[in-house]
PDB file of N, CA and C in Angstrom:
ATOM      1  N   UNK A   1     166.252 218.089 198.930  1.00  0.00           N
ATOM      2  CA  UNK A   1     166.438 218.937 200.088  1.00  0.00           C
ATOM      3  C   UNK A   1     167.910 219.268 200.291  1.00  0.00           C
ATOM      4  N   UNK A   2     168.818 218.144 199.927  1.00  0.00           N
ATOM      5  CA  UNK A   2     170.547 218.530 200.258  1.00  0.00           C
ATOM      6  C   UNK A   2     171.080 219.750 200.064  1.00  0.00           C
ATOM      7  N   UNK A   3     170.581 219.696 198.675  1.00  0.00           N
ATOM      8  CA  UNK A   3     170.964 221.350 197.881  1.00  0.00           C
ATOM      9  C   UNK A   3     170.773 222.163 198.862  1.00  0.00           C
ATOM     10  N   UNK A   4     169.835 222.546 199.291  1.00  0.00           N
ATOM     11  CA  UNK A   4     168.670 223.758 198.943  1.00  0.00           C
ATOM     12  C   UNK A   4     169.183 224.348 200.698  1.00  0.00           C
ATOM     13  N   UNK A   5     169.292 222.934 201.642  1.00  0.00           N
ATOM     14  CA  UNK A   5     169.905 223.182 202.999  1.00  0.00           C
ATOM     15  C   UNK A   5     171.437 223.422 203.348  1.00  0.00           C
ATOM     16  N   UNK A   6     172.243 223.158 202.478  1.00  0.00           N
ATOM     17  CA  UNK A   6     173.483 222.903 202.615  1.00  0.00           C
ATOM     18  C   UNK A   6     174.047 224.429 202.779  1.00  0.00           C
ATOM     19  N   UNK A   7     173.296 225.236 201.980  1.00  0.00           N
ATOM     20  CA  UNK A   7     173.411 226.823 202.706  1.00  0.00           C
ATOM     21  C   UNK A   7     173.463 227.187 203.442  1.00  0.00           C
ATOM     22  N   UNK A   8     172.619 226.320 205.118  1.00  0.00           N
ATOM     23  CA  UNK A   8     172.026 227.109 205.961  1.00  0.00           C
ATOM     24  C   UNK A   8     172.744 226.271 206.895  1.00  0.00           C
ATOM     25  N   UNK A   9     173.784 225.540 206.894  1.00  0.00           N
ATOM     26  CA  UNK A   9     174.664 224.965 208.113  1.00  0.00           C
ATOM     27  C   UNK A   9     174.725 225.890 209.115  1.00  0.00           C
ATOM     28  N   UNK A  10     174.454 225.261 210.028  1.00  0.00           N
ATOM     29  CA  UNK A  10     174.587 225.668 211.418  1.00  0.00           C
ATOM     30  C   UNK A  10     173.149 226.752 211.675  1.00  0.00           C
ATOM     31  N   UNK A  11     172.506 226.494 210.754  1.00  0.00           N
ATOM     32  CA  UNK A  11     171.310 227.325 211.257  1.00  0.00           C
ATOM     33  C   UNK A  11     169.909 226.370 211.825  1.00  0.00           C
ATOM     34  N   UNK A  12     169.320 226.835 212.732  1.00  0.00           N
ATOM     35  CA  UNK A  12     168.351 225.746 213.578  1.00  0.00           C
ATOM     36  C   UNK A  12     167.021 225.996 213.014  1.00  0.00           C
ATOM     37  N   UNK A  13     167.038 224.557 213.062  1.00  0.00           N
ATOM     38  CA  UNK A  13     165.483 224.244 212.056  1.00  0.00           C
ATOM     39  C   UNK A  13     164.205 223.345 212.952  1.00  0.00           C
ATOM     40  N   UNK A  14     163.345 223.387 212.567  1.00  0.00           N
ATOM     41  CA  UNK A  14     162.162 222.849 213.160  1.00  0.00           C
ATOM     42  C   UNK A  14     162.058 222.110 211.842  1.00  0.00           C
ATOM     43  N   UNK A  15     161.634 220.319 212.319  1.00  0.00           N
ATOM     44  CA  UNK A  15     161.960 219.725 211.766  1.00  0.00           C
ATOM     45  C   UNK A  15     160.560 218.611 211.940  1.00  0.00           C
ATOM     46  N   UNK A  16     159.797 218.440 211.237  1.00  0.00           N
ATOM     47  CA  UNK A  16     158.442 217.905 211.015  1.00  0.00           C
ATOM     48  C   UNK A  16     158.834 216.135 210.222  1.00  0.00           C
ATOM     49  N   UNK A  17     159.060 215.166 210.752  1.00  0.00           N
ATOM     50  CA  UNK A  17     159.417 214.059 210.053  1.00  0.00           C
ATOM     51  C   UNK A  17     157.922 213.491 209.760  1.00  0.00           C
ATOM     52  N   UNK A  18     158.050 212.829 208.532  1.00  0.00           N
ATOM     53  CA  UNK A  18     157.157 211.945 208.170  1.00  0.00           C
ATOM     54  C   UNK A  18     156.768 210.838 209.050  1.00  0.00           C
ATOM     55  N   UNK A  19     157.602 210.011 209.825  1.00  0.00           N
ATOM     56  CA  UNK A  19     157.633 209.089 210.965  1.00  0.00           C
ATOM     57  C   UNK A  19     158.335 209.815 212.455  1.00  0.00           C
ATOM     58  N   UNK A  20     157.831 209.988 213.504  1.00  0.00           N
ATOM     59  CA  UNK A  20     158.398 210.037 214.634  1.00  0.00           C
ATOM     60  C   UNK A  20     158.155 211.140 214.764  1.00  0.00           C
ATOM     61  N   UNK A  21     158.807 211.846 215.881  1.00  0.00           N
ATOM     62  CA  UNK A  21     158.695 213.466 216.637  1.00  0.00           C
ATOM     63  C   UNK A  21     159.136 214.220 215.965  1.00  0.00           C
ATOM     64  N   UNK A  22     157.942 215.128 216.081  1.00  0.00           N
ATOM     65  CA  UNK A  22     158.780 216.409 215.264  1.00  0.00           C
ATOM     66  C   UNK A  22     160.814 217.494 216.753  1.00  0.00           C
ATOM     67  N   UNK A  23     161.097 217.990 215.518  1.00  0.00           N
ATOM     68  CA  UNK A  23     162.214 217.996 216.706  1.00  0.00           C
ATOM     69  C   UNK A  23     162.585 219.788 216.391  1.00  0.00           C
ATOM     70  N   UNK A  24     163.368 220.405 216.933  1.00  0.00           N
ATOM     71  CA  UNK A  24     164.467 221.047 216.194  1.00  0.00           C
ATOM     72  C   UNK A  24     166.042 220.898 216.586  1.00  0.00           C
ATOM     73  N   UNK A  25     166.636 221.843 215.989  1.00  0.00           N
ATOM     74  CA  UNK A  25     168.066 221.443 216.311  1.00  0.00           C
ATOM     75  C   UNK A  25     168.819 222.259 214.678  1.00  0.00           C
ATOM     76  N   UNK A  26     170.150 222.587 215.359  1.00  0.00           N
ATOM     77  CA  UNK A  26     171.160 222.951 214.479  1.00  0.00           C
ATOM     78  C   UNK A  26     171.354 222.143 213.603  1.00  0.00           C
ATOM     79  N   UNK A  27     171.685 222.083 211.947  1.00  0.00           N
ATOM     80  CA  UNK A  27     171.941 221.416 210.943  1.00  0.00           C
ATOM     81  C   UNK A  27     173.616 221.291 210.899  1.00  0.00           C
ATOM     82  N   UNK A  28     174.103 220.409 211.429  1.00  0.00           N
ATOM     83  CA  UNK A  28     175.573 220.285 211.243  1.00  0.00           C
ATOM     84  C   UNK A  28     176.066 219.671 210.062  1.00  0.00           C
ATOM     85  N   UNK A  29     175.661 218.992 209.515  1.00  0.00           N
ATOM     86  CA  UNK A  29     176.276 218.444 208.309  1.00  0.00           C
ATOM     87  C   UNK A  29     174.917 217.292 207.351  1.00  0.00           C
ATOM     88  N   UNK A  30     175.425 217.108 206.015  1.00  0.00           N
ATOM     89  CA  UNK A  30     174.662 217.003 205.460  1.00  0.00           C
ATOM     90  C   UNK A  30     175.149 215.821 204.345  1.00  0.00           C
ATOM     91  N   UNK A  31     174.328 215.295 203.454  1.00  0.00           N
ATOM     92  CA  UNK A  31     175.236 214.260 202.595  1.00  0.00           C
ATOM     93  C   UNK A  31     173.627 214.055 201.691  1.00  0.00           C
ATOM     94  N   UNK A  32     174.017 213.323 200.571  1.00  0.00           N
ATOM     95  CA  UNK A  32     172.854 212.714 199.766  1.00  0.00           C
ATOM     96  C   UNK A  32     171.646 212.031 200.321  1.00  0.00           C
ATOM     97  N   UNK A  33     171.990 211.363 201.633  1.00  0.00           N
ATOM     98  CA  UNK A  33     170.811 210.716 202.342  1.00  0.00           C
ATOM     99  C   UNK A  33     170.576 211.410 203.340  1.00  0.00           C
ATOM    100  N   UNK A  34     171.353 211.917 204.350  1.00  0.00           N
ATOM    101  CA  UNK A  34     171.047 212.235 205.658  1.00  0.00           C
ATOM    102  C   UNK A  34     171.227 213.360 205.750  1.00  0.00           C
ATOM    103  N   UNK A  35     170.528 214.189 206.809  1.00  0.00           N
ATOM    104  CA  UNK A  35     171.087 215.410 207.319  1.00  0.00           C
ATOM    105  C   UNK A  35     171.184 215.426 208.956  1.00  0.00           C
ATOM    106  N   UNK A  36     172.270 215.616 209.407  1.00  0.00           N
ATOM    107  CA  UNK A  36     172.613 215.717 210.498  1.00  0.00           C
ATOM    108  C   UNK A  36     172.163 216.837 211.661  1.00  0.00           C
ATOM    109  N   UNK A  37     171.621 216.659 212.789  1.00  0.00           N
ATOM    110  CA  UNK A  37     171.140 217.708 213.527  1.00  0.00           C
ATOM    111  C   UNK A  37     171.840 217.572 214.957  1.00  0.00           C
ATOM    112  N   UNK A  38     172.383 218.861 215.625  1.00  0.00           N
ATOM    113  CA  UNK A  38     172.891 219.091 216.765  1.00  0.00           C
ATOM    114  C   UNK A  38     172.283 219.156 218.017  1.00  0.00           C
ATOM    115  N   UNK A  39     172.177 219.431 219.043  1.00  0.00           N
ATOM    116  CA  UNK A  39     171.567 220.831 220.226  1.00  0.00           C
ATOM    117  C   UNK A  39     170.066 220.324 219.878  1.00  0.00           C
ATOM    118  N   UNK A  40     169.619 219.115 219.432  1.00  0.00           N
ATOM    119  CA  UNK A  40     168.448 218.752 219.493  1.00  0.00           C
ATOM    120  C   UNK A  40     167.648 218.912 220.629  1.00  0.00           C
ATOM    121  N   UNK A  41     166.031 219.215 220.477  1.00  0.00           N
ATOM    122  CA  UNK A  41     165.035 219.668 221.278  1.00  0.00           C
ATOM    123  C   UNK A  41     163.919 218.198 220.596  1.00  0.00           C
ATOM    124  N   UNK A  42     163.271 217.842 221.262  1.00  0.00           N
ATOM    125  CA  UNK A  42     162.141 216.744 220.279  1.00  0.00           C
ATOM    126  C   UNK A  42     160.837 217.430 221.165  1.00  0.00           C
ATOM    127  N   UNK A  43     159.681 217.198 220.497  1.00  0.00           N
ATOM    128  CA  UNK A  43     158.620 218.011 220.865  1.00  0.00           C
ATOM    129  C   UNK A  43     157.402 216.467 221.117  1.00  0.00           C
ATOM    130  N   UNK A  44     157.349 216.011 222.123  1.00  0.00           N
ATOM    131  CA  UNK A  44     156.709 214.525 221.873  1.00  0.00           C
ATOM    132  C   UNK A  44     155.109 215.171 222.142  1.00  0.00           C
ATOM    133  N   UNK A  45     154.221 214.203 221.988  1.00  0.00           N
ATOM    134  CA  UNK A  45     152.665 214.390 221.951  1.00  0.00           C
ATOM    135  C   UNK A  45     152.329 215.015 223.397  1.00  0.00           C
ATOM    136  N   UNK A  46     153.133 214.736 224.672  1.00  0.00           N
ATOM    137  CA  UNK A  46     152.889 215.620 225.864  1.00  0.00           C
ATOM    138  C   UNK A  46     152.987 217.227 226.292  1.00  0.00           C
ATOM    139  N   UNK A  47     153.433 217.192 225.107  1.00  0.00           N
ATOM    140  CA  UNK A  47     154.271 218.968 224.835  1.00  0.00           C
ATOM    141  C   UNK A  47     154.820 219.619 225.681  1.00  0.00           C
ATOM    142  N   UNK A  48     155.610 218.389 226.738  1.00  0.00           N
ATOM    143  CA  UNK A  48     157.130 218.894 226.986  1.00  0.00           C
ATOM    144  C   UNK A  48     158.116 218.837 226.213  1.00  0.00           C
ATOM    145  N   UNK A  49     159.109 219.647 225.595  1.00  0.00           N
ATOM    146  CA  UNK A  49     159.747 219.602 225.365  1.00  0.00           C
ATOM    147  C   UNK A  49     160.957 219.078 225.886  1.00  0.00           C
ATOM    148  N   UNK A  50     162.002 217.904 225.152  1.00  0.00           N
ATOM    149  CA  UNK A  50     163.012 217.161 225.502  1.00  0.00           C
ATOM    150  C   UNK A  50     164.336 216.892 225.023  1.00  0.00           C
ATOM    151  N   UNK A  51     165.404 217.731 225.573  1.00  0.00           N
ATOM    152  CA  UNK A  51     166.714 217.561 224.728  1.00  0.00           C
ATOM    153  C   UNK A  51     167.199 216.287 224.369  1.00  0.00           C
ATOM    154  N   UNK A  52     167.936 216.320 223.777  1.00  0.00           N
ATOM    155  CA  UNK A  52     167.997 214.999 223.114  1.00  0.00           C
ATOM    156  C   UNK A  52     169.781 214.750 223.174  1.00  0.00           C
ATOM    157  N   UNK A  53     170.693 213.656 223.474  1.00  0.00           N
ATOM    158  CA  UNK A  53     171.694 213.395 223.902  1.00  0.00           C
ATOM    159  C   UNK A  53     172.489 212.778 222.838  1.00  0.00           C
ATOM    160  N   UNK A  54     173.485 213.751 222.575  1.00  0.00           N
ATOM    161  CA  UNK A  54     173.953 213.087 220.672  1.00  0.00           C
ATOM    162  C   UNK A  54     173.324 213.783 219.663  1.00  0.00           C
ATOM    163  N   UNK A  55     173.725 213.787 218.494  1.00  0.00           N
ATOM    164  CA  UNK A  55     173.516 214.001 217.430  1.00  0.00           C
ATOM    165  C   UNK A  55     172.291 213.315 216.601  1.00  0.00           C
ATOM    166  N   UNK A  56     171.717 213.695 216.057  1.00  0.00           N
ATOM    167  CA  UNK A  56     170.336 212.622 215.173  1.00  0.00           C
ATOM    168  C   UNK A  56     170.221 212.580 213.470  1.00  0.00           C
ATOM    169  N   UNK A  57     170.770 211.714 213.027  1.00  0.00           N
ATOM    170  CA  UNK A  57     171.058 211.769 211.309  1.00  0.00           C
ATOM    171  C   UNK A  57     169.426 211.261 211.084  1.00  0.00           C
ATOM    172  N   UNK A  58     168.778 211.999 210.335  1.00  0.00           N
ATOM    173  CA  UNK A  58     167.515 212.132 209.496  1.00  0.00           C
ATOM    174  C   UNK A  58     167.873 211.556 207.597  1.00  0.00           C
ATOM    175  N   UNK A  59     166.913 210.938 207.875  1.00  0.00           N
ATOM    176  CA  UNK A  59     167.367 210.193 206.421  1.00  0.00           C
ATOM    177  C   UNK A  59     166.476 211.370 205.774  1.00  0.00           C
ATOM    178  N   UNK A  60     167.086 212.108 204.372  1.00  0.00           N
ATOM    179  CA  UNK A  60     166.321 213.100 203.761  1.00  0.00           C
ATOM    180  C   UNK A  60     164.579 212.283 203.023  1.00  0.00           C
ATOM    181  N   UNK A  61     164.311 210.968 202.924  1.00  0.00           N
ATOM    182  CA  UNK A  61     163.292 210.672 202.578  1.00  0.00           C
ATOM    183  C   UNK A  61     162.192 210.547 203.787  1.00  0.00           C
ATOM    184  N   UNK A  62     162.711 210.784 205.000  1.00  0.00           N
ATOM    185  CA  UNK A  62     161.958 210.804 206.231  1.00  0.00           C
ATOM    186  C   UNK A  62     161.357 211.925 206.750  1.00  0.00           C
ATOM    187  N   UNK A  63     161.844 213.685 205.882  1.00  0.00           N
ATOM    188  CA  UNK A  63     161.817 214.816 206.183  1.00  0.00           C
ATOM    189  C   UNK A  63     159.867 214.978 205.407  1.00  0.00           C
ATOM    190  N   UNK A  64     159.023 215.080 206.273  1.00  0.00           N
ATOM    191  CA  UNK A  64     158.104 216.207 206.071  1.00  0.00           C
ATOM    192  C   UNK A  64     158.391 217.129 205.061  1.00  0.00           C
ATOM    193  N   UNK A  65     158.804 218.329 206.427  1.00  0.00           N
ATOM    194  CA  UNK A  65     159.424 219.066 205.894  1.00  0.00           C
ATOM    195  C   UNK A  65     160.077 220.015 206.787  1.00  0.00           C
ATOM    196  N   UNK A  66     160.696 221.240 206.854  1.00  0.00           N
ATOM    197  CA  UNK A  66     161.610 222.037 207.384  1.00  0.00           C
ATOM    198  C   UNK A  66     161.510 223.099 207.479  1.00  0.00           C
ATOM    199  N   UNK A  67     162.131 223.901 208.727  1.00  0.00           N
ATOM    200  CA  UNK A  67     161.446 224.859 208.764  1.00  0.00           C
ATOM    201  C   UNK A  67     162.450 226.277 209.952  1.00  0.00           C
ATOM    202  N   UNK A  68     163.242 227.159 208.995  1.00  0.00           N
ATOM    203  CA  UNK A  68     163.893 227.470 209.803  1.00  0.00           C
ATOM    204  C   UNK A  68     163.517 228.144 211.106  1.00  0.00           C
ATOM    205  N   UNK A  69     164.160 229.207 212.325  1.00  0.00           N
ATOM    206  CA  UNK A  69     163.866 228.783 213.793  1.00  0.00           C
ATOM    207  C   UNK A  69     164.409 230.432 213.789  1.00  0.00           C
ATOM    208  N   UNK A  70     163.448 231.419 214.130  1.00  0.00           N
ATOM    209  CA  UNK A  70     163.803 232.622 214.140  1.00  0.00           C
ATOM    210  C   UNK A  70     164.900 232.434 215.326  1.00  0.00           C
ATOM    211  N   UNK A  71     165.950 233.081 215.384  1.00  0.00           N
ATOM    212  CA  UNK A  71     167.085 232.922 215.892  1.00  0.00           C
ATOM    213  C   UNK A  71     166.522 234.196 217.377  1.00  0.00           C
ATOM    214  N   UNK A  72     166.810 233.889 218.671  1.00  0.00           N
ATOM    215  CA  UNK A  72     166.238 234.539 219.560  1.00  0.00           C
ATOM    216  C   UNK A  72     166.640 236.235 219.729  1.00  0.00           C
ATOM    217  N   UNK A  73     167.623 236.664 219.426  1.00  0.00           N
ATOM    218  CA  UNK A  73     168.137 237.561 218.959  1.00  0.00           C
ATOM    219  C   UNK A  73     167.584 238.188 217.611  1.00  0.00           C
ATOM    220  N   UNK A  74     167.005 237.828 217.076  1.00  0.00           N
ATOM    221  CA  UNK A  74     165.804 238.468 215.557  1.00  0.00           C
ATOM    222  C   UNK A  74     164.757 238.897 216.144  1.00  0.00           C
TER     223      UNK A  74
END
């Protein structure tokens, strides 16, 4: 996944983890294990939606999968 995202810094993704809430959030930075997400939103089983305080490093073996976030302006 590092590769393939490392293009799309700073672009906001919907983010489906294998364990835990699915979330979205801006991709700020990235590395061999983790990818870093900003301006996080988490989507829990009540389907309120809940910002999230800090930054959230995603280990890339924890990613589902990904999914970019038509930008509201598109």
């Amino acid at each position: 996944m590092k590769n393939l995202i490392r293009r799309k810094l700073r672009t906001r993704f919907h983010v489906t983890p294998k364990v835990g809430l699915p979330f979205e959030g801006i991709l700020l930075a990235e590395d061999s294990t983790y990818a870093v997400f900003g301006d996080v939103v988490a989507f829990p089983e009540d389907g309120t939606p809940t910002r999230c305080d800090g930054d959230l490093y995603v280990r890339h073996a924890n990613v589902a999968y990904v999914q970019t976030v038509k930008h509201e302006n598109e």
